[in-house]
C-alpha atoms as a PDB file:
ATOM      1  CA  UNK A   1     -46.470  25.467   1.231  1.00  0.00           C
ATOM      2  CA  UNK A   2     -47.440  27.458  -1.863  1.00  0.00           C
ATOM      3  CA  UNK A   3     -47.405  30.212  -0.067  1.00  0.00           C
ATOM      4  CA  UNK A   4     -43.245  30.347   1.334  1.00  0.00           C
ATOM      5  CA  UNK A   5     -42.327  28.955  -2.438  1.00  0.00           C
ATOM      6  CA  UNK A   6     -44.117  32.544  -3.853  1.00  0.00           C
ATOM      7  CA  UNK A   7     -42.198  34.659  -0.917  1.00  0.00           C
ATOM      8  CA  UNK A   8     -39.003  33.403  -1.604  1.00  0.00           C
ATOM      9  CA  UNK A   9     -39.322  33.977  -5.154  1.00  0.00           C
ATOM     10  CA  UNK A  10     -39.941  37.663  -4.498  1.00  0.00           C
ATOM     11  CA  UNK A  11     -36.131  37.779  -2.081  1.00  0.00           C
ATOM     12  CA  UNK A  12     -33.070  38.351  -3.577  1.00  0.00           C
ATOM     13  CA  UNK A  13     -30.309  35.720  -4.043  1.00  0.00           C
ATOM     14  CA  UNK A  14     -27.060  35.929  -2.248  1.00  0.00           C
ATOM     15  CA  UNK A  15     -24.117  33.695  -1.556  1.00  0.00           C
ATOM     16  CA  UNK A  16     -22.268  32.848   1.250  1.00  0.00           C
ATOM     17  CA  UNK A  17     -20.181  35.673   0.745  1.00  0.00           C
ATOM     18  CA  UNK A  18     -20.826  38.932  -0.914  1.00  0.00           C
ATOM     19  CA  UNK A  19     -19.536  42.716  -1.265  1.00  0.00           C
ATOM     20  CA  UNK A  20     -21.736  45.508   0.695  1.00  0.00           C
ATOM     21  CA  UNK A  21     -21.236  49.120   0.756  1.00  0.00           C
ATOM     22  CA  UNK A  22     -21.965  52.298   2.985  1.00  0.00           C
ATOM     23  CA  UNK A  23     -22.931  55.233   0.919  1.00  0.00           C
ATOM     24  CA  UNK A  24     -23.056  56.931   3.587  1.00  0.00           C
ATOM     25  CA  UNK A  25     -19.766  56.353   4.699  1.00  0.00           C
ATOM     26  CA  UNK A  26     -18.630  56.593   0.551  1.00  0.00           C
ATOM     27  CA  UNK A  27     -17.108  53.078   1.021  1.00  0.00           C
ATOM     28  CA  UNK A  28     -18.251  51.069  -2.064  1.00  0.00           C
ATOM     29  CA  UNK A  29     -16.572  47.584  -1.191  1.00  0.00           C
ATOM     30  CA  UNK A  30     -16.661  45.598   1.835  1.00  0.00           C
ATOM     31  CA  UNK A  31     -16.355  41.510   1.656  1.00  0.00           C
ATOM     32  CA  UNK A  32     -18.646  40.047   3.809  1.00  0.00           C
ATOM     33  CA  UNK A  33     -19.728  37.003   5.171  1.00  0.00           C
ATOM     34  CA  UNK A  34     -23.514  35.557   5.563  1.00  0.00           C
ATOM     35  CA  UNK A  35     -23.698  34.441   8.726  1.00  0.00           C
ATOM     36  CA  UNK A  36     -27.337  33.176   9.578  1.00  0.00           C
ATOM     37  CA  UNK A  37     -26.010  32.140  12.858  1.00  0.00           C
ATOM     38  CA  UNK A  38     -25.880  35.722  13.954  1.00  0.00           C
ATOM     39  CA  UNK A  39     -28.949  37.723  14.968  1.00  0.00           C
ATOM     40  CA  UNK A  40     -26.963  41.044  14.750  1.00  0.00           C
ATOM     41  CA  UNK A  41     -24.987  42.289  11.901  1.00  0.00           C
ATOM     42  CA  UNK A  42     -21.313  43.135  13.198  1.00  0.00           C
ATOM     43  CA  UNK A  43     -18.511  45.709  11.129  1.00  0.00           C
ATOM     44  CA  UNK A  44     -15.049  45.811  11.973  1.00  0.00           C
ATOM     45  CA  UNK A  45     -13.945  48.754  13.414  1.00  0.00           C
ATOM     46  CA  UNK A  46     -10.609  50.017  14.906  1.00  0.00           C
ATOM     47  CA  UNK A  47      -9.646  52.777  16.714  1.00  0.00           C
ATOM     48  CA  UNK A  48     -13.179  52.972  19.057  1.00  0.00           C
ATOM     49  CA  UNK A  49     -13.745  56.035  21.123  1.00  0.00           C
ATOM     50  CA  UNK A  50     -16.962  56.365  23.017  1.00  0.00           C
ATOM     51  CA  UNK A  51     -18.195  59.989  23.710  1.00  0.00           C
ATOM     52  CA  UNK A  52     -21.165  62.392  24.947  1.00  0.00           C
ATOM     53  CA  UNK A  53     -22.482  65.188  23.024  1.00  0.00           C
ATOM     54  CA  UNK A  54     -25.694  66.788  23.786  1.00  0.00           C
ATOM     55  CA  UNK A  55     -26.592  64.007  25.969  1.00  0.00           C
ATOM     56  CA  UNK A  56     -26.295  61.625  22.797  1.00  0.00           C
ATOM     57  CA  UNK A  57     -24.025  58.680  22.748  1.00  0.00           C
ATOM     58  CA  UNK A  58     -21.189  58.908  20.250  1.00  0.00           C
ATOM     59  CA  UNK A  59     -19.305  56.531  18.880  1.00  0.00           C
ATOM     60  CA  UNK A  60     -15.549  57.492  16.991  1.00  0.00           C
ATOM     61  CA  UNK A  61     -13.866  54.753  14.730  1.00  0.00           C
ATOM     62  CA  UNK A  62     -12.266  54.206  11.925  1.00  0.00           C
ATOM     63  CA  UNK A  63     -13.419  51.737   9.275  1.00  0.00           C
ATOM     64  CA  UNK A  64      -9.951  49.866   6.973  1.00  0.00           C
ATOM     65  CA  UNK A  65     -11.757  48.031   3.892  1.00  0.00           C
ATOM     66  CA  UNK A  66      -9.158  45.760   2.955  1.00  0.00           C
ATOM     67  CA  UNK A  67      -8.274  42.557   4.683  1.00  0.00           C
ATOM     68  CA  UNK A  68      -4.722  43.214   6.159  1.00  0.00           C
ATOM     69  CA  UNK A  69      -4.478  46.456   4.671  1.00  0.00           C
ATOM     70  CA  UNK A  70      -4.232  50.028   6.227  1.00  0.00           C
ATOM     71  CA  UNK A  71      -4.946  51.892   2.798  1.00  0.00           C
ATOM     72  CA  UNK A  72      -8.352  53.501   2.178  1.00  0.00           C
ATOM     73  CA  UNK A  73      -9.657  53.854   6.092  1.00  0.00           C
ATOM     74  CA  UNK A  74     -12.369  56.088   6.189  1.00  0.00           C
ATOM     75  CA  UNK A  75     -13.003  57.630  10.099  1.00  0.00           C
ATOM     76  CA  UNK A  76     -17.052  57.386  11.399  1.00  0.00           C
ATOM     77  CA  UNK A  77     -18.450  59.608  13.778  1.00  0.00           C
ATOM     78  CA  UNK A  78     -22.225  58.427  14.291  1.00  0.00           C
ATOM     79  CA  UNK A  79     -24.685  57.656  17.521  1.00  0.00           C
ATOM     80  CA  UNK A  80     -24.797  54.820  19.757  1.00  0.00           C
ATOM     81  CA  UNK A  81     -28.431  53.724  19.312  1.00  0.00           C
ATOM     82  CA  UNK A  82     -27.579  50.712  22.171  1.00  0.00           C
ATOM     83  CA  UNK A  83     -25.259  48.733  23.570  1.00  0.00           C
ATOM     84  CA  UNK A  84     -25.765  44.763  23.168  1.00  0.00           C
ATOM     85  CA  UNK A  85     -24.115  41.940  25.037  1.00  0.00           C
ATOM     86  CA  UNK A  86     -22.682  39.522  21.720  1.00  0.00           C
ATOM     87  CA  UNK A  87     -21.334  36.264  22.059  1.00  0.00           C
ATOM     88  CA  UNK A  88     -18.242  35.668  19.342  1.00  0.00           C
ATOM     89  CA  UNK A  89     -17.936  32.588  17.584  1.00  0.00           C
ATOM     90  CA  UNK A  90     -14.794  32.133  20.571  1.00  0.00           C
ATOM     91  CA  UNK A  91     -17.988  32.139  23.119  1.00  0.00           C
ATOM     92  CA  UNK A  92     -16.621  34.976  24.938  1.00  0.00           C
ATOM     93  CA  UNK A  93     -19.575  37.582  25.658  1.00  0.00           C
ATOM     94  CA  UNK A  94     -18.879  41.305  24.750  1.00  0.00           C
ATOM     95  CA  UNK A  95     -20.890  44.234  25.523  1.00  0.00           C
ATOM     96  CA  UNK A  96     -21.012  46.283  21.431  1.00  0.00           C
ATOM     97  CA  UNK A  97     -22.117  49.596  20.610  1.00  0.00           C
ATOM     98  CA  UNK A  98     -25.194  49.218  18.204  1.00  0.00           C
ATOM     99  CA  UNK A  99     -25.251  51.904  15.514  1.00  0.00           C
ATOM    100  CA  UNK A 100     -27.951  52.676  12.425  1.00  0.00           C
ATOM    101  CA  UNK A 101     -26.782  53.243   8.721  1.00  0.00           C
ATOM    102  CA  UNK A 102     -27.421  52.981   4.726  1.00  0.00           C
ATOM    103  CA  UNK A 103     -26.684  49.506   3.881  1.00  0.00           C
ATOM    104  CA  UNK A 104     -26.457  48.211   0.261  1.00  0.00           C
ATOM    105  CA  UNK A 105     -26.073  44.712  -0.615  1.00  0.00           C
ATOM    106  CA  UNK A 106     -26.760  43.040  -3.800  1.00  0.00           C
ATOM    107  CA  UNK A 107     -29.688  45.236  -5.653  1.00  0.00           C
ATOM    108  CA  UNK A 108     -31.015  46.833  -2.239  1.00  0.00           C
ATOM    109  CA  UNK A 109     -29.909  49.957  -0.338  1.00  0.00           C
ATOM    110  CA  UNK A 110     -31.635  50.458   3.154  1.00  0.00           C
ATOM    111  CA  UNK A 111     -30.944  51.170   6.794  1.00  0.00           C
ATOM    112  CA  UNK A 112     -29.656  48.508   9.340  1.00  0.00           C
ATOM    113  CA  UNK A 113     -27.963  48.178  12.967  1.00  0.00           C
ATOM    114  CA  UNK A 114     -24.600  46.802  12.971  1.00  0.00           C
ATOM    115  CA  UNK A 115     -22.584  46.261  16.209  1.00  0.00           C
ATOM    116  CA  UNK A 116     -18.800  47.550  16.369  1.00  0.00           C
ATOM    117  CA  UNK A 117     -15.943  45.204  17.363  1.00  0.00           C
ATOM    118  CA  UNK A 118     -12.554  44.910  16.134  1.00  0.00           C
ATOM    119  CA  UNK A 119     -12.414  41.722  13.757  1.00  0.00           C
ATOM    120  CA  UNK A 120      -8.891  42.360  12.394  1.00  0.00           C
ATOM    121  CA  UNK A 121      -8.009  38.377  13.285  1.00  0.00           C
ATOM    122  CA  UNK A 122     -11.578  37.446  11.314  1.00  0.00           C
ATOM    123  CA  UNK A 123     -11.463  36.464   7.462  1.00  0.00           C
ATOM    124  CA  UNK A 124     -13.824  39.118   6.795  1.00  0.00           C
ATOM    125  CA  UNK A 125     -14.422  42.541   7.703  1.00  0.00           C
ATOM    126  CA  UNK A 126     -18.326  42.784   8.253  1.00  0.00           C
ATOM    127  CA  UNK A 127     -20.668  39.512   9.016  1.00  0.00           C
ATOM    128  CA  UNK A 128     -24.368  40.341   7.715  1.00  0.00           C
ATOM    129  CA  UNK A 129     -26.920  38.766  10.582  1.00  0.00           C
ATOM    130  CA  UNK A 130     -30.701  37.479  10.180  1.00  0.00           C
ATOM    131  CA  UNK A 131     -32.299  41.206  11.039  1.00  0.00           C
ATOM    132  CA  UNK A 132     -30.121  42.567   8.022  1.00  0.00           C
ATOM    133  CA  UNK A 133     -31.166  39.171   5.852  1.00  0.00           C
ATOM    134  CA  UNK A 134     -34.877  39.464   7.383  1.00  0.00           C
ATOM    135  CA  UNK A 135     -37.421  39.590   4.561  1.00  0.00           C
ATOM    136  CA  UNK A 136     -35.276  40.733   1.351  1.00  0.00           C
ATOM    137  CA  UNK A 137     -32.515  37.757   0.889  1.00  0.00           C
ATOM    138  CA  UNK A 138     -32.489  34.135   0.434  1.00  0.00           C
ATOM    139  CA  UNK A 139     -28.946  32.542   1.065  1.00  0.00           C
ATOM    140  CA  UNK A 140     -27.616  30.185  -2.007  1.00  0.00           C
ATOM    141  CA  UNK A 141     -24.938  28.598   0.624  1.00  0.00           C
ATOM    142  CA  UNK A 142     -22.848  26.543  -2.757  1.00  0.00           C
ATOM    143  CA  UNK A 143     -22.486  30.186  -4.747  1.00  0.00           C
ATOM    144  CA  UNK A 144     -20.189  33.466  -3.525  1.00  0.00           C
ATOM    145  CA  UNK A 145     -21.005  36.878  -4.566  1.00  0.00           C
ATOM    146  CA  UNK A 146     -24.506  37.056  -6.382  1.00  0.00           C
ATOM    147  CA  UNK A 147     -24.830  40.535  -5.778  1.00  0.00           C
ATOM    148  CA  UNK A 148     -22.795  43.032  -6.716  1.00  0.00           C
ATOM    149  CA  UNK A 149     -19.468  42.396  -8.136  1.00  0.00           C
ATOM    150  CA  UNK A 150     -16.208  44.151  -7.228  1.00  0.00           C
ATOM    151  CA  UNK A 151     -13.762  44.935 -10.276  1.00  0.00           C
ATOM    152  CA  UNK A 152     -10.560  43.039 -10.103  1.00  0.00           C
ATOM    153  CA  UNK A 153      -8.008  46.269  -8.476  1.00  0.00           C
ATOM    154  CA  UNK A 154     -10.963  45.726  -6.116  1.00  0.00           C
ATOM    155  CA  UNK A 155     -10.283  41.879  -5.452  1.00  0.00           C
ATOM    156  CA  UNK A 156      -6.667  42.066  -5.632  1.00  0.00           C
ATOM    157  CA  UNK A 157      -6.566  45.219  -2.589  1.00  0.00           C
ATOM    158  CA  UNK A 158      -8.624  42.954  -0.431  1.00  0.00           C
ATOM    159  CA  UNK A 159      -5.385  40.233  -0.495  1.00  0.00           C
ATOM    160  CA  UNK A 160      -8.357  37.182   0.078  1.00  0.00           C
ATOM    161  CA  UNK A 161     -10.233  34.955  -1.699  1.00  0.00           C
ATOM    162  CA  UNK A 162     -12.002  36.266  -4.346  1.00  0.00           C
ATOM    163  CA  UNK A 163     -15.891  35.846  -5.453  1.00  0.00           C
ATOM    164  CA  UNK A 164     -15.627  33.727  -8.437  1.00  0.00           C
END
């Protein structure tokens, strides 16, 4: 028992909810949801075009930060690592291309797989699954936003609740 209570105090807090970004990508705010229901990350994405180059797997899309908003899309060209069959919270089963990137949430910045689907009718743009969580986070499920903070022009673009 001693032994979990010292690993989780070496993991990060977060809430239920929390901002990410993809420096990659240069987008610095994305609200997302902890979902420890989901094994797989999942990012919404519009626009999806699947193509070959050099016998890699491509995948085209354009990434809209803001809940409800069109302002401030950024367009992603990166490789299909794999596709996975998903189950949505609807229980309908999709087949989603798996990509890698630069994650940061809260005080840590390192790579992940996220699947692609459109989640325009969700409350939030990206969900942030157990592989993502694995071995850095522990999930405070009463308290929003432990991380990072977004600055209030921030808040107010994404039209939704805010992390108080």
């Amino acid at each position: 028992m001693d032994n979990i209570l010292n690993d989780i105090s070496t993991l990060t807090p977060l809430g239920w909810k929390e901002w990410v970004s993809f420096p990659d990508w240069e987008i610095d705010y994305i609200k997302a949801k902890v979902d420890t229901g989901a094994q797989t990350s999942t990012l919404h994405a519009e626009e999806m075009t699947i193509f070959n180059i050099d016998k890699k797997i491509m995948v085209k899309f354009k990434i809209y930060p803001w809940q409800n908003n069109k302002e401030n899309g950024k367009e992603v060209t990166t490789e299909v690592i794999t596709f996975r069959k998903i189950r949505s919270s609807s229980g309908c089963l999709e087949k989603r291309p798996v990509i890698k990137t630069t994650i940061s949430v809260a005080d840590k910045t390192f790579e992940t797989e996220l699947t692609l689907t459109n989640r325009q009718l969700m409350g939030f743009r990206m969900l942030i699954g157990r592989r993502t969580l694995d071995k850095k986070f522990v999930i405070t499920t009463a308290k929003s936003c432990l991380g990072k903070k977004a600055p209030k022009n921030i808040i107010k673009s994404n039209n939704r609740s805010s992390c108080k």
